[in-house]
Protein backbone atom coordinates (compact mmCIF):
# COMPACT_ATOMS: atom_id res chain seq x y z
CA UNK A 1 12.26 8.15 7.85
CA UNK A 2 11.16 8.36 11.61
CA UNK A 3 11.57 5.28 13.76
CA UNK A 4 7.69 5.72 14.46
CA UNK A 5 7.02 5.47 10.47
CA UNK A 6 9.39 3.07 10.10
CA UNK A 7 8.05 0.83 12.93
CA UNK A 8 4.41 1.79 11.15
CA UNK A 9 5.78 0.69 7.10
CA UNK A 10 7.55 -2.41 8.43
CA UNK A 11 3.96 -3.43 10.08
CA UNK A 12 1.64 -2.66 7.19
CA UNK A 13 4.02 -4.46 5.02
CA UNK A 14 5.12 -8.00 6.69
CA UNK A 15 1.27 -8.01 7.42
CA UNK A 16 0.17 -7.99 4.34
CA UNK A 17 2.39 -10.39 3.06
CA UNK A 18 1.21 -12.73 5.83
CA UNK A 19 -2.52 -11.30 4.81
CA UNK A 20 -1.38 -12.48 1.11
CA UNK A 21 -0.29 -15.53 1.92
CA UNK A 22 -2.75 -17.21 4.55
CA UNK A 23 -5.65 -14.54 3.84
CA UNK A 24 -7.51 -11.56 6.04
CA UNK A 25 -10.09 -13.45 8.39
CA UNK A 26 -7.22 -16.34 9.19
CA UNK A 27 -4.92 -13.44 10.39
CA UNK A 28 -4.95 -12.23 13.68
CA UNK A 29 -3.62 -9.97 15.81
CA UNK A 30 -1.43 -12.69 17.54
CA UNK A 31 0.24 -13.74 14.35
CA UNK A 32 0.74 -9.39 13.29
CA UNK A 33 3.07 -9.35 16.31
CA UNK A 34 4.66 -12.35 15.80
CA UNK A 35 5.45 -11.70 11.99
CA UNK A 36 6.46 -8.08 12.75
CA UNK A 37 8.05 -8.29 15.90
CA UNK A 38 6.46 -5.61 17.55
CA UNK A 39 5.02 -5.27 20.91
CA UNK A 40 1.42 -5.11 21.18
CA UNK A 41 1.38 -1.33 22.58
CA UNK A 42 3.19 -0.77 19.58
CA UNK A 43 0.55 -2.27 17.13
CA UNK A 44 -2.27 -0.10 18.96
CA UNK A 45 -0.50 3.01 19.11
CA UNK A 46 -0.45 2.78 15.30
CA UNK A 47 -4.10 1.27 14.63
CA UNK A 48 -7.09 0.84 16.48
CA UNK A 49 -7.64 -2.21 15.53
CA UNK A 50 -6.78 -5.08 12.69
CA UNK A 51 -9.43 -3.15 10.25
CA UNK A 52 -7.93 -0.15 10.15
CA UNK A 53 -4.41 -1.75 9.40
CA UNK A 54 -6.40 -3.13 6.83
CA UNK A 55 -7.34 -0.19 5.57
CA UNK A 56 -4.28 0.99 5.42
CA UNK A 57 -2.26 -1.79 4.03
CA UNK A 58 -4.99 -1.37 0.85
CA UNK A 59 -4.47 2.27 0.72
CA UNK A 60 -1.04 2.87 1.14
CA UNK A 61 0.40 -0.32 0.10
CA UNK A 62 -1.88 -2.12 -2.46
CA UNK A 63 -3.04 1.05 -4.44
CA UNK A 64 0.20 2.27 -5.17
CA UNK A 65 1.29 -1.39 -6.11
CA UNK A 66 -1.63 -1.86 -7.83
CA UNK A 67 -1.32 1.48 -9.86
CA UNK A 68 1.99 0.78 -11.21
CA UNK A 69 1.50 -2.34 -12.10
CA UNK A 70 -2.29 -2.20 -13.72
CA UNK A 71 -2.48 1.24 -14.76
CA UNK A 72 0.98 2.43 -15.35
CA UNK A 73 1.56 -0.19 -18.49
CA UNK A 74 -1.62 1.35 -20.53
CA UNK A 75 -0.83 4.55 -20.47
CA UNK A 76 1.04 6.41 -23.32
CA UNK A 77 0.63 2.98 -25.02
CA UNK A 78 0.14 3.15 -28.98
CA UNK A 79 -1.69 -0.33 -29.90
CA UNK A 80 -4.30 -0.49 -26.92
CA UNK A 81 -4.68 -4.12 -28.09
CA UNK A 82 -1.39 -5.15 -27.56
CA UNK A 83 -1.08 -2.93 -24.69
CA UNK A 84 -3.86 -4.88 -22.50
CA UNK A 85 -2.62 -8.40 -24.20
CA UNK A 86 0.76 -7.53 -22.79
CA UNK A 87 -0.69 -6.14 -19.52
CA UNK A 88 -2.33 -9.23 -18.63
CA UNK A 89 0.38 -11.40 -20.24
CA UNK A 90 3.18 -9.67 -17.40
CA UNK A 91 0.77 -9.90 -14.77
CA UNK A 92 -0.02 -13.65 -15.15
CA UNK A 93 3.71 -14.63 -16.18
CA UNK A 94 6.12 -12.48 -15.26
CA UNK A 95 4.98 -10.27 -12.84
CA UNK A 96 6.93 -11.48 -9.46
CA UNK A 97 4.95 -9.97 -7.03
CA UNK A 98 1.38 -11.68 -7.64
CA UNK A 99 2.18 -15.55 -6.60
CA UNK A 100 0.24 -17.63 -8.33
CA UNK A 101 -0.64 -19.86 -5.65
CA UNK A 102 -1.93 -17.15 -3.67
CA UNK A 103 -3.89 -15.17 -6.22
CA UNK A 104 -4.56 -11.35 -6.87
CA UNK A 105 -4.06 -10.14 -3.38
CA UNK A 106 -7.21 -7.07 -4.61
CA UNK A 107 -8.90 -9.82 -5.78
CA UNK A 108 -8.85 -12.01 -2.46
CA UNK A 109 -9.31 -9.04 -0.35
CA UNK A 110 -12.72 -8.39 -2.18
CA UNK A 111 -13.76 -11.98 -2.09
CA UNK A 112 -12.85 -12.34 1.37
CA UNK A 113 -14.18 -8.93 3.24
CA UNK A 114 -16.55 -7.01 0.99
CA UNK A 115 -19.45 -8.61 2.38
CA UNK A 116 -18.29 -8.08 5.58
CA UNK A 117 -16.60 -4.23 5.40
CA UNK A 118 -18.02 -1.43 3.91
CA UNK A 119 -14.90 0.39 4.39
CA UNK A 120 -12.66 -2.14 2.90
CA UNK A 121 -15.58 -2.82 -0.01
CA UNK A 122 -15.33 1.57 -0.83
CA UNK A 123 -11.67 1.28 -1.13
CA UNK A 124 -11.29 -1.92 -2.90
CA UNK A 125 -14.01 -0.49 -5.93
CA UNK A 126 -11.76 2.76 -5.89
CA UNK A 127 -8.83 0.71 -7.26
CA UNK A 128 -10.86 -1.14 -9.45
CA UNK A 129 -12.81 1.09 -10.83
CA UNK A 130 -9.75 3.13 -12.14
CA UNK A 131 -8.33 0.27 -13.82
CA UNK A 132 -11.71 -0.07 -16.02
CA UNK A 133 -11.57 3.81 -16.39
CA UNK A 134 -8.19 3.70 -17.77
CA UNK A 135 -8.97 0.40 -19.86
CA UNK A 136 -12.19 1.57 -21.30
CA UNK A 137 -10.49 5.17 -21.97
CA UNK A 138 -7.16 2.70 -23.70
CA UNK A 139 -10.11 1.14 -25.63
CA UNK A 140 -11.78 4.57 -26.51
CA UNK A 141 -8.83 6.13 -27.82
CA UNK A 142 -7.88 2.70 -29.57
CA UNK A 143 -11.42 3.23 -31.44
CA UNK A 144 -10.20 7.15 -32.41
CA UNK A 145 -7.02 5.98 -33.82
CA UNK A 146 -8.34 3.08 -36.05
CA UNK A 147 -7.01 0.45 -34.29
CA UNK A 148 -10.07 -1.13 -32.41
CA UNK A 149 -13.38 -0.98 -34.70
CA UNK A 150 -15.50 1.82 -33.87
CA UNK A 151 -18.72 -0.36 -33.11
CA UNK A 152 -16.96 -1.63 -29.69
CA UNK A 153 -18.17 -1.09 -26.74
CA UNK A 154 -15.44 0.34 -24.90
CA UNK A 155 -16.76 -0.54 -21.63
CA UNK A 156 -18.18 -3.90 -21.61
CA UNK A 157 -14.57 -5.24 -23.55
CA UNK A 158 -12.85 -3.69 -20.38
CA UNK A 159 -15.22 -5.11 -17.80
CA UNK A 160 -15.13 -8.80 -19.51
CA UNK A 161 -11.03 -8.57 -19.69
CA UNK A 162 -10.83 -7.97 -16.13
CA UNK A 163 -13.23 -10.60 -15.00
CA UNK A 164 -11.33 -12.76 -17.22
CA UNK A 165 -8.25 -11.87 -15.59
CA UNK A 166 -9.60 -12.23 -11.71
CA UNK A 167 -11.46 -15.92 -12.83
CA UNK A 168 -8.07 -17.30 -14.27
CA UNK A 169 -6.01 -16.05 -10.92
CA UNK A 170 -8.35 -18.15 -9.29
CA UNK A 171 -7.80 -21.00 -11.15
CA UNK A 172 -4.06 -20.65 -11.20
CA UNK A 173 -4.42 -20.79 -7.37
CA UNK A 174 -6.49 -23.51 -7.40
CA UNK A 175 -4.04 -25.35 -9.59
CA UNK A 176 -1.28 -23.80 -8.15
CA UNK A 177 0.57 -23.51 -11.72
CA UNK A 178 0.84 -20.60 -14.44
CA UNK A 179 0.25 -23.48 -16.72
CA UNK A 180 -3.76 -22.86 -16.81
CA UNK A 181 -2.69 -19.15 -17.79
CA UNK A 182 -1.42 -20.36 -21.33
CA UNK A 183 -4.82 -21.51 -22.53
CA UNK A 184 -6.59 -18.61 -21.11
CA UNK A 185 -3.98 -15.99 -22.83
CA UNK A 186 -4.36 -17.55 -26.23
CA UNK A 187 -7.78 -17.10 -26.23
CA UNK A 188 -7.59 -13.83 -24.86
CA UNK A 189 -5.04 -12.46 -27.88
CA UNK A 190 -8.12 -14.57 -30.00
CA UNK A 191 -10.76 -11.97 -28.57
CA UNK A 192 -8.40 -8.97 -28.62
CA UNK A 193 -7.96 -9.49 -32.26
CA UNK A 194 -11.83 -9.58 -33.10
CA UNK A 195 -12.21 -6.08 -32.04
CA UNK A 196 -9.99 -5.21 -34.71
């Protein structure tokens, strides 16, 4: 890797993991440089500005992430009931990336800027939208293969799973504990095994 791209990487990442931590609109500029160690001529002479890092940090940082951990895991599955139980299960418990007492870092950037940036707003609903395509396709083929009754509606279980999923990050950060998560994946594998 060129010095140039590595200069660029080791920006878009300590940033967003100061972005994670303290969120979007509290970051600035100032605080980039001083978490990355860069000049400022440096910053600028790989973004025009804080929203296109921003842009950038989603795109090549959280979509890839964000792929391998929310996609990746349902596909070639055999139970799609299990498959999204266990899905949700790693990514509230065991997943070591997603802090719980900062939340879903997709989930915070679409709280925090999509009234604000259309840009950010497109590219945040491009990640989330494939997750519900994969999950409603998991769900689909789950139907086809006998294990999820063929009356479900593939689309609304998929929607309502990962609103359930983005309300209980947001009380885990509230609480700051993955104790709240228990409750919520009980009654989760509950629902999961209705569809049956």
């Amino acid at each position: 890797m060129k010095k140039a791209e590595a200069t660029r990487l080791n920006i878009l990442q300590k940033s967003f993991e100061f972005i994670y931590a303290r969120g979007y609109q509290n970051t600035s500029i100032d605080d980039i440089l001083a978490t990355t160690q860069v000049t400022k001529g440096a910053f600028y002479y790989h973004f025009k500005n804080k929203d296109e890092m921003g842009l950038a940090i989603i795109n090549e940082l959280m979509k890839p992430a964000l792929t391998k951990s929310f996609i990746e895991p349902l596909q070639n599955i055999k139970n799609p009931l299990d498959a999204i139980y266990n899905l949700i299960h790693l990514l509230l418990m065991e997943n070591d990336f997603l802090k719980v007492e900062y939340g879903c870092p997709a989930a915070n950037f679409t709280q925090e800027m999509t009234p604000w940036n259309k840009d950010f707003s497109e590219a945040l609903g491009e990640i989330i939208q494939e997750w519900m395509k994969v999950m409603t396709n998991v769900i689909e083929n789950g139907k086809k293969s006998g294990y999820i009754h063929k009356d479900v509606k593939a689309k609304q279980v998929a929607f309502f799973v990962i609103s359930g999923y983005w309300g209980i990050r947001n009380f885990g950060k509230l609480e700051n504990s993955k104790k709240v998560y228990v409750p919520y994946l009980k009654e989760l594998k509950n629902y999961l095994n209705t569809l049956k």
